[in-house]
Protein backbone atom coordinates (compact mmCIF):
# COMPACT_ATOMS: atom_id res chain seq x y z
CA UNK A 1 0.00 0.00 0.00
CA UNK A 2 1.41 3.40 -1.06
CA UNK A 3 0.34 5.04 2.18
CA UNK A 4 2.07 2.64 4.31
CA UNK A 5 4.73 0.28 2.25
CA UNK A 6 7.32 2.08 3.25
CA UNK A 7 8.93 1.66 7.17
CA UNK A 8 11.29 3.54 7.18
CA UNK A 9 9.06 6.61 6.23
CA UNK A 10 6.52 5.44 8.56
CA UNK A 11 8.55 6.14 11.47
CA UNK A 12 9.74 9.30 10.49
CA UNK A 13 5.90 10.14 9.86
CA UNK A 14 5.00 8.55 13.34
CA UNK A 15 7.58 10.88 14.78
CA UNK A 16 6.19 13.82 12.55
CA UNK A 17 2.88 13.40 14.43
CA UNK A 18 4.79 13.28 17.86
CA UNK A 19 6.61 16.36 16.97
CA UNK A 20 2.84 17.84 15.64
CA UNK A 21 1.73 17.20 19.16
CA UNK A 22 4.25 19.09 20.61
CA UNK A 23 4.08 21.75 18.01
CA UNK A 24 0.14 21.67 18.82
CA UNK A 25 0.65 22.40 22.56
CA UNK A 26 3.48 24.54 22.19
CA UNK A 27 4.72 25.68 19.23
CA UNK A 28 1.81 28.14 18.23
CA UNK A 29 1.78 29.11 21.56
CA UNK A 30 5.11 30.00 20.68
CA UNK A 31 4.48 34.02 19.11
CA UNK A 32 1.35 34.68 20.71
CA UNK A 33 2.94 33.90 24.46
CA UNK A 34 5.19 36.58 23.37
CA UNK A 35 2.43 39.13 23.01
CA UNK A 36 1.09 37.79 26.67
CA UNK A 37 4.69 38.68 27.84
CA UNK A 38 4.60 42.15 26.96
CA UNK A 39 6.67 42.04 23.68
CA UNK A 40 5.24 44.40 21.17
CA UNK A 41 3.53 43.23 17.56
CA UNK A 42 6.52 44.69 15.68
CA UNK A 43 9.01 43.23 18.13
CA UNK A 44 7.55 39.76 17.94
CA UNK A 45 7.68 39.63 14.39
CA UNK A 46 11.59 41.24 15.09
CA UNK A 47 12.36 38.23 16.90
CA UNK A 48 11.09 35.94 14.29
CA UNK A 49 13.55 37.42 12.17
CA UNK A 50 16.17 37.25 14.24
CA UNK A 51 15.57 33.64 14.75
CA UNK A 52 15.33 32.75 11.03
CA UNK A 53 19.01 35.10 10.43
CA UNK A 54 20.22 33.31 13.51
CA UNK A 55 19.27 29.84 11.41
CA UNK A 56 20.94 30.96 7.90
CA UNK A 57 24.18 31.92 9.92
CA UNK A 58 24.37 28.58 11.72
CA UNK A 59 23.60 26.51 8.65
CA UNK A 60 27.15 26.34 6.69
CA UNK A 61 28.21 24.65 9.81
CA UNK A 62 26.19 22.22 10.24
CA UNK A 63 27.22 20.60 6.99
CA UNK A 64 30.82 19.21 8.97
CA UNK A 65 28.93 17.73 11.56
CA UNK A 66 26.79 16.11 8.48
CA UNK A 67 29.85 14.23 7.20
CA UNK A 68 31.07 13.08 10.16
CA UNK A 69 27.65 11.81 11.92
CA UNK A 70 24.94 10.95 9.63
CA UNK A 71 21.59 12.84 9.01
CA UNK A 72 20.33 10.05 11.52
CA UNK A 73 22.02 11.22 14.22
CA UNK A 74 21.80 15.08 13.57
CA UNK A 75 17.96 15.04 13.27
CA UNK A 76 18.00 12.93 16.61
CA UNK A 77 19.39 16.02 18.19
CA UNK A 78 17.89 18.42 16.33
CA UNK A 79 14.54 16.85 17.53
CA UNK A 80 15.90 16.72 21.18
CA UNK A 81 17.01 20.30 20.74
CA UNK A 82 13.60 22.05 20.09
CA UNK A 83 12.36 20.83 23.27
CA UNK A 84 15.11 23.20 24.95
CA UNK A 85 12.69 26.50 23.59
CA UNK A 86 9.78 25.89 25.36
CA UNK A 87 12.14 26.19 28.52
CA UNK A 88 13.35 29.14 27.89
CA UNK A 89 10.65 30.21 26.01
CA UNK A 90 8.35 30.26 29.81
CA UNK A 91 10.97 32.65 31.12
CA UNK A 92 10.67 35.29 28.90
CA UNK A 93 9.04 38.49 30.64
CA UNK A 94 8.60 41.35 28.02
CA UNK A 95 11.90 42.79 25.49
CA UNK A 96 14.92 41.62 28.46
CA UNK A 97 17.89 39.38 27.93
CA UNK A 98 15.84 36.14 28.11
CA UNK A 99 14.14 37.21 24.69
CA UNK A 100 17.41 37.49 22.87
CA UNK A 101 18.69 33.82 24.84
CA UNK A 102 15.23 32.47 23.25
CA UNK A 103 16.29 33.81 19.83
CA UNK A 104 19.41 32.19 19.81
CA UNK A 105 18.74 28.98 21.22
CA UNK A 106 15.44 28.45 19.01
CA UNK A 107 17.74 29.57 15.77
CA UNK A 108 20.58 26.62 16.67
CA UNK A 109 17.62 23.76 17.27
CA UNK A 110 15.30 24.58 14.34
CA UNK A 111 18.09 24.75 11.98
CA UNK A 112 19.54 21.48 13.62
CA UNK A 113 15.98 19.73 13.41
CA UNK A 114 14.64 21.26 9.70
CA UNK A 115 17.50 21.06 7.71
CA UNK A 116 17.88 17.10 8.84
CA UNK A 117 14.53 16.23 8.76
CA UNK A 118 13.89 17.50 5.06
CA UNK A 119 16.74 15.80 4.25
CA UNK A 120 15.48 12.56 5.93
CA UNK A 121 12.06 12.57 4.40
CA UNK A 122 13.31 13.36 1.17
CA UNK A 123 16.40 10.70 1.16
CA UNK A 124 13.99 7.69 2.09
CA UNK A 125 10.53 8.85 0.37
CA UNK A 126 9.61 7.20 -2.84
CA UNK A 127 9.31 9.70 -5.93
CA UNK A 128 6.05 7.91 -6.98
CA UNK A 129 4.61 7.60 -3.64
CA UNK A 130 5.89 11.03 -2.74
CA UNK A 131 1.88 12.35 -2.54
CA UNK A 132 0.44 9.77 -0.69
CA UNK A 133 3.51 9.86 2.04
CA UNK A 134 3.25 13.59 2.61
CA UNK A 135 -0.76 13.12 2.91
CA UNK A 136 -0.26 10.65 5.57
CA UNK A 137 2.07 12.78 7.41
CA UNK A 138 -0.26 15.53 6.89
CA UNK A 139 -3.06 13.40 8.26
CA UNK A 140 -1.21 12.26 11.42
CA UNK A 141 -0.05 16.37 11.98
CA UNK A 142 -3.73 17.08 11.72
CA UNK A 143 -5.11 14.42 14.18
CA UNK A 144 -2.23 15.50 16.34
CA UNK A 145 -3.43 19.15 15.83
CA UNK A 146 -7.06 18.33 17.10
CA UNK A 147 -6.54 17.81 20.87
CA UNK A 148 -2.97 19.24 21.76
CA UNK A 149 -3.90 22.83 21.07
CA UNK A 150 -6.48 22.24 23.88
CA UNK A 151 -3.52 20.60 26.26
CA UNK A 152 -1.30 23.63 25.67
CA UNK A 153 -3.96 25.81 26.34
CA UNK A 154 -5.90 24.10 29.44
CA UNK A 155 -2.26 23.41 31.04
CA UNK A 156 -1.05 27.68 30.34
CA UNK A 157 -3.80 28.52 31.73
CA UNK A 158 -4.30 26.32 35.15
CA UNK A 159 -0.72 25.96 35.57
CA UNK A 160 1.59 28.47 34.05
CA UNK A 161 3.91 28.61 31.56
CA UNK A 162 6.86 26.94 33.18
CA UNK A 163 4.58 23.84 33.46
CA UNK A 164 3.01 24.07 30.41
CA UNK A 165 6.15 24.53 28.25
CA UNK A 166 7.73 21.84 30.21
CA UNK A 167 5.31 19.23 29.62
CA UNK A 168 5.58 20.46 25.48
CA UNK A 169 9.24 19.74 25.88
CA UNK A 170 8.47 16.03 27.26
CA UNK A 171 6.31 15.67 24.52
CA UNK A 172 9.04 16.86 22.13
CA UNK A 173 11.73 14.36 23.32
CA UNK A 174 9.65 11.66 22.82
CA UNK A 175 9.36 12.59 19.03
CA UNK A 176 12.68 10.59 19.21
CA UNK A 177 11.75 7.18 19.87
CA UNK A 178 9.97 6.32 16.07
CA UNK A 179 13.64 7.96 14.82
CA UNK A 180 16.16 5.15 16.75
CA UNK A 181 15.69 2.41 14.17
CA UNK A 182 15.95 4.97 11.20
CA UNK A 183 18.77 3.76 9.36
CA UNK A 184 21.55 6.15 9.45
CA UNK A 185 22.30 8.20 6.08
CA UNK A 186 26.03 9.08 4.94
CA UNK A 187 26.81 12.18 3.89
CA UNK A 188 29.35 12.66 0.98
CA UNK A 189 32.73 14.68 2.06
CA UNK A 190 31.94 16.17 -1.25
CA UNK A 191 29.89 16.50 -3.93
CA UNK A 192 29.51 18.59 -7.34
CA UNK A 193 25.99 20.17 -8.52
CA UNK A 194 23.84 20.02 -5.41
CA UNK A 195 23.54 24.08 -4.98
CA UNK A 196 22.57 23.72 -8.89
CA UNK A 197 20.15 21.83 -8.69
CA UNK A 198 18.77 23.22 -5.59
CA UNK A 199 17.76 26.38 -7.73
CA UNK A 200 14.13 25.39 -8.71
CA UNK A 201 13.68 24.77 -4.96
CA UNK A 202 15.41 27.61 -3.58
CA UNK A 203 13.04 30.30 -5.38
CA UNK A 204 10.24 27.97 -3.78
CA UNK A 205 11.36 28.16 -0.68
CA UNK A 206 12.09 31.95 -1.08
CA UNK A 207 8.13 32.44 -1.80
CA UNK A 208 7.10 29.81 0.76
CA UNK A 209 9.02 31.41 3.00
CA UNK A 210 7.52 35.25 2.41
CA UNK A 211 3.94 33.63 2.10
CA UNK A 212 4.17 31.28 5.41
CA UNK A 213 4.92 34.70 7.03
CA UNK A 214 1.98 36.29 6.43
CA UNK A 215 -0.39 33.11 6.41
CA UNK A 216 0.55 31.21 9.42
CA UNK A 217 2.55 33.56 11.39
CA UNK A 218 1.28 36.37 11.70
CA UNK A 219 -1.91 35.09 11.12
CA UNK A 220 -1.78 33.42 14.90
CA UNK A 221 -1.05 36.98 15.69
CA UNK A 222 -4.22 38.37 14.41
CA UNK A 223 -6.15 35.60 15.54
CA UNK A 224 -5.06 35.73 19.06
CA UNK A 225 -5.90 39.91 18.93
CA UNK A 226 -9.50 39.11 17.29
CA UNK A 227 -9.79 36.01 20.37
CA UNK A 228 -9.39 38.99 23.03
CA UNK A 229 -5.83 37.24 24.12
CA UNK A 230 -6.93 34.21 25.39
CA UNK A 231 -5.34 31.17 25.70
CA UNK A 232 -8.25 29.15 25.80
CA UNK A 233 -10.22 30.65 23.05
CA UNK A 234 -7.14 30.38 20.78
CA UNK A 235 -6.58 27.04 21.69
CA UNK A 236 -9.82 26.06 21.08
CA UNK A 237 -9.78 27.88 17.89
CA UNK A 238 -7.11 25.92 16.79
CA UNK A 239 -8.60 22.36 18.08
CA UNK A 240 -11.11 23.15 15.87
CA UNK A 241 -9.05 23.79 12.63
CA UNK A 242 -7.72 20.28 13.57
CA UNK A 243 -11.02 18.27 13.50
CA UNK A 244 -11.69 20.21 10.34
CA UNK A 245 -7.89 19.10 8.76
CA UNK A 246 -7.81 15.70 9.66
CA UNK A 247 -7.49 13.26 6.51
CA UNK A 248 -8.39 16.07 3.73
CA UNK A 249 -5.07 15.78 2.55
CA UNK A 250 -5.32 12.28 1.74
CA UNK A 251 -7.39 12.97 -1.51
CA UNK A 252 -5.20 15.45 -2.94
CA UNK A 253 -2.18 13.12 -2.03
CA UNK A 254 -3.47 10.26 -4.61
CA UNK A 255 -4.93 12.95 -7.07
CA UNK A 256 -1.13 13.99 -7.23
CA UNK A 257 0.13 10.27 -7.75
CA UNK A 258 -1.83 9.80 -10.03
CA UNK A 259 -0.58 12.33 -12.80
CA UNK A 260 -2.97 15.21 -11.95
CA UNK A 261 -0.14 17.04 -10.55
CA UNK A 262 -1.09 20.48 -12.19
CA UNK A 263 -4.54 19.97 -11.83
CA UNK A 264 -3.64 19.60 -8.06
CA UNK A 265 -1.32 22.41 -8.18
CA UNK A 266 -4.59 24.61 -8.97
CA UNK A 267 -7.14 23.44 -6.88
CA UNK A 268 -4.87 23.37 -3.72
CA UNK A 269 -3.76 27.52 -4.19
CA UNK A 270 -6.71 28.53 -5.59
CA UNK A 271 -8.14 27.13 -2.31
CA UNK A 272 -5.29 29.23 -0.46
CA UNK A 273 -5.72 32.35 -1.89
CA UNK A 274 -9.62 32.29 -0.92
CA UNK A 275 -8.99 31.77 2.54
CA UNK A 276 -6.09 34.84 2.78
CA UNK A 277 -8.94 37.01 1.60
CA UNK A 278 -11.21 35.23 4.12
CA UNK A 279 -8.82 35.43 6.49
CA UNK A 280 -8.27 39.50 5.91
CA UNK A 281 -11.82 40.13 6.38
CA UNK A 282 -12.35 38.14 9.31
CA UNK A 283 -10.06 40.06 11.85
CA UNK A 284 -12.25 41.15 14.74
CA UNK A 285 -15.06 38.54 14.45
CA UNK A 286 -14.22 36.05 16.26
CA UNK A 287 -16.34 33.82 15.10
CA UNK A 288 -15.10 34.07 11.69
CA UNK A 289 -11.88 34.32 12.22
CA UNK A 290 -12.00 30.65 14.00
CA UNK A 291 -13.70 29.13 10.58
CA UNK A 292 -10.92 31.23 8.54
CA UNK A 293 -8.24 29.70 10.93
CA UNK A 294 -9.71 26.20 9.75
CA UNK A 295 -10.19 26.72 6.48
CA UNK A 296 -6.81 27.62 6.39
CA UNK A 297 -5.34 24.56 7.73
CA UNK A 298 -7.62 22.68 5.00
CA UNK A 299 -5.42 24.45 2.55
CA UNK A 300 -2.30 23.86 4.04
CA UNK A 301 -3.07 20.34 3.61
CA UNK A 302 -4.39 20.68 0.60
CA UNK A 303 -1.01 22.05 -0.75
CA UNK A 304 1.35 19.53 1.12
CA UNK A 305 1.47 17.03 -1.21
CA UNK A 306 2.15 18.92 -4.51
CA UNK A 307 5.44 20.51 -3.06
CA UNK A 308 6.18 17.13 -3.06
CA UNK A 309 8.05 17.82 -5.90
CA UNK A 310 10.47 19.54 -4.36
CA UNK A 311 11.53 16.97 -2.23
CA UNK A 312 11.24 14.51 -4.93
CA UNK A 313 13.89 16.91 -6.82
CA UNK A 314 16.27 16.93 -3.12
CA UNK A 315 15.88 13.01 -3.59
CA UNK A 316 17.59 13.18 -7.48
CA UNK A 317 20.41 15.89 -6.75
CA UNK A 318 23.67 14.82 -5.72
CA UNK A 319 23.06 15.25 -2.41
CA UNK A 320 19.72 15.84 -0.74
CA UNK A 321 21.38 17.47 2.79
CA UNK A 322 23.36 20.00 0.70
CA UNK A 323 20.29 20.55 -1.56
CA UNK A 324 17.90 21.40 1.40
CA UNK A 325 20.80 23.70 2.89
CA UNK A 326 19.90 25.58 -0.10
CA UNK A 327 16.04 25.74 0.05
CA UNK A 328 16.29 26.36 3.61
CA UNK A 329 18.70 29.33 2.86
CA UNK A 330 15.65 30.51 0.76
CA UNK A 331 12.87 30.15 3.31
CA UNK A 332 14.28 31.94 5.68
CA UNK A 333 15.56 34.89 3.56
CA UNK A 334 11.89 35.06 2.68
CA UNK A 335 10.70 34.99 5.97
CA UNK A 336 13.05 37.65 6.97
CA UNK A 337 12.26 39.80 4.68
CA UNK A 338 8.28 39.63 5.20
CA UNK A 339 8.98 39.88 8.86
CA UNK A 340 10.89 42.69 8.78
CA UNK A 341 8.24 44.24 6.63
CA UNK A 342 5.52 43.07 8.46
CA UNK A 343 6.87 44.84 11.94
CA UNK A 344 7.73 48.51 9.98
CA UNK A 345 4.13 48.20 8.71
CA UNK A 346 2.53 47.54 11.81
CA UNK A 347 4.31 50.17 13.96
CA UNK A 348 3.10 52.68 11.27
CA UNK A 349 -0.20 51.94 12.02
CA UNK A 350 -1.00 49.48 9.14
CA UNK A 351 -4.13 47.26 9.72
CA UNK A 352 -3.14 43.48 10.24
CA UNK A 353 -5.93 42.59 7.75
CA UNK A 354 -3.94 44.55 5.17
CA UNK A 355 -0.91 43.34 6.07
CA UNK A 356 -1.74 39.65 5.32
CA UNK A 357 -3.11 40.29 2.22
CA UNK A 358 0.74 40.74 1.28
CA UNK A 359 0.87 36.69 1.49
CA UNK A 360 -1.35 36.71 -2.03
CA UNK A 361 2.10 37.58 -4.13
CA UNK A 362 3.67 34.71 -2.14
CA UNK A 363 0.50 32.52 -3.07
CA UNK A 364 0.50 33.23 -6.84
CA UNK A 365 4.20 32.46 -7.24
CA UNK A 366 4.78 29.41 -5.25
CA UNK A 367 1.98 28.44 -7.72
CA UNK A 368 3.23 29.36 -10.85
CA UNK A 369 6.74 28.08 -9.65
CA UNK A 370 5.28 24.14 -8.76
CA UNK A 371 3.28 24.63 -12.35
CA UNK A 372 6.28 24.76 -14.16
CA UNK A 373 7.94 21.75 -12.08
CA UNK A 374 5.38 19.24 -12.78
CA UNK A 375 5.52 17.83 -15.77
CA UNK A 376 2.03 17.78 -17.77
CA UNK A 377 2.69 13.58 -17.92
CA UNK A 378 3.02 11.63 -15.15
CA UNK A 379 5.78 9.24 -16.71
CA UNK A 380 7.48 12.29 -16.68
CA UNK A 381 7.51 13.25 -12.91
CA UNK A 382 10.76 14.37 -10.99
């Protein structure tokens, strides 16, 4: 079975929806806890770009460690790593020292735990299965996404951060047990071509990047404001979009398989650039803002499986680790760059809804970008 014939992927999709758990309870806590703290709008969105500048520094030197340990082994402690953010993350009190500490150590662990884990997936995916294995990730992230959002909320709010975040870090280290009988994958001392063929992906990531900004960043922003700041509403809010996620992608995810690539490619950004208008109009209705904020993770499953390609292409390059340094490299400089503008915006007084109607550009170009990727045949796919 397509879904499921693979083990190795299995267990790094059983760990994705471990990790999705944590990310549930904690991770989107993770901006709008910021805003609890007494960190400004424009500063939060400052410290997101900090982070993702701290994570393009750190990368060249990660590639060493690569060689000499595995990607097994480095996503093993990048995995262990993000658990170390939520600590600090509970300590942070408004713009002081421990906000710049929680930049840097959340820069070192994503950038540990992406960069291997794309590389992972991509490595031991199969090309022609490469839909229906990111749909049942997706579909695993999404179950995950239905009750944890309710943990990290009903634990912030009866017992405080420092609990909270430390039960998310728990959570987070056990994310490593599906990964221990992963095999471990080389990496070559060297290598000709990978940054080359990393190019297609790299402008991807570039517009993923700018458009994630705006569409799931500070979207939580927005719909934490429109919630009145509560932990519990937003957590519900997002329990909901969970429920509403939970095996859509698995459609698409064959549809893709099956040669309909384009045709996917369409449907799943057409349905993403409704709900950013949606999304822009629903700021200060609660109530619609909490069916936007499902929609929208509809259409982030919807558009899971066709970037597929991309790491189908990470998969055919001369080296997939050295290929994803690349498209990383992109992401964040595109999520830097919509942060930064984001936070000027904002502090002169721009409406949020206007402000994430800037991830439509973002939207229209990843689209046109995967278009162009996917063959029109499926013999033909990357």
């Amino acid at each position: 079975m397509a879904y499921f014939g693979n083990d190795a992927i299995n267990r790094v999709n059983l760990h994705s929806g471990i990790q999705a758990f944590a990310q549930g309870a904690g991770g989107v806590f993770f901006l709008v806890f910021l805003l609890k703290a007494g960190v400004s709008i424009p500063l939060t969105l400052a410290a997101q770009a900090a982070i993702v500048a701290g994570r393009f520094l750190i990368r060249p030197a990660l590639l060493p460690l690569a060689r000499r340990w595995g990607l097994k082994r480095m996503l093993l402690i990048g995995t262990a790593a993000l658990a170390a953010q939520y600590l600090v993350l509970a300590e942070v009190h408004g713009a002081g020292a421990m906000l710049m500490v929680l930049c840097a150590v959340a820069s070192g662990a994503e950038v540990f735990y992406w960069l291997s884990f794309n590389a992972t997936f991509s490595t031991l995916g199969d090309a022609e299965h490469r839909g229906h294995q990111v749909s049942a990730r997706e579909a695993l992230v999404a179950i995950s996404g239905i009750a944890a959002p309710l943990v990290g909320a009903f634990t912030l709010v009866t017992f405080g951060p420092r609990a909270a975040f430390a039960l998310v870090a728990s959570i987070q280290l056990l994310a490593t047990l599906p990964l221990l009988r992963l095999p471990n994958i080389p990496i070559r001392a060297r290598t000709e071509g990978a940054l080359r063929a990393a190019r297609p992906g790299i402008v991807f990531s570039a517009l993923d990047g700018w458009f994630d900004t705006f569409f799931l960043l500070l979207w939580q922003i927005g719909l934490f404001v429109t919630l009145g700041e509560s932990f519990a509403r937003y957590g519900g809010a997002m329990a909901f979009a969970g429920l509403v996620g939970a095996g859509c992608g698995l459609v698409l995810g064959r549809h893709v398989d099956a040669g309909h690539a384009r045709r996917a490619v369409l449907i799943a950004y057409g349905v993403l650039a409704s709900v950013v208008l949606l999304r822009a109009a629903s700021l200060g209705s609660p109530e619609l803002a909490t069916i936007a904020n499902a929609l929208g993770t509809l259409a982030m499953i919807l558009i899971s499986p066709v970037i597929g390609v991309i790491s189908n292409l990470a998969k055919a390059s001369p080296c997939p680790f050295r290929f994803h340094m690349g498209t990383e490299a992109g992401w964040d400089a595109g999520c830097f760059a919509a942060c930064l503008i984001s936070a000027a915006l904002i502090a002169m007084g721009i409406p949020l809804a206007f402000v994430i109607l800037l991830a439509l550009p973002g939207a229209i170009a990843s689209a046109f970008v995967l278009w162009q990727l996917y063959p029109a045949r499926r013999d033909r796919l990357p």
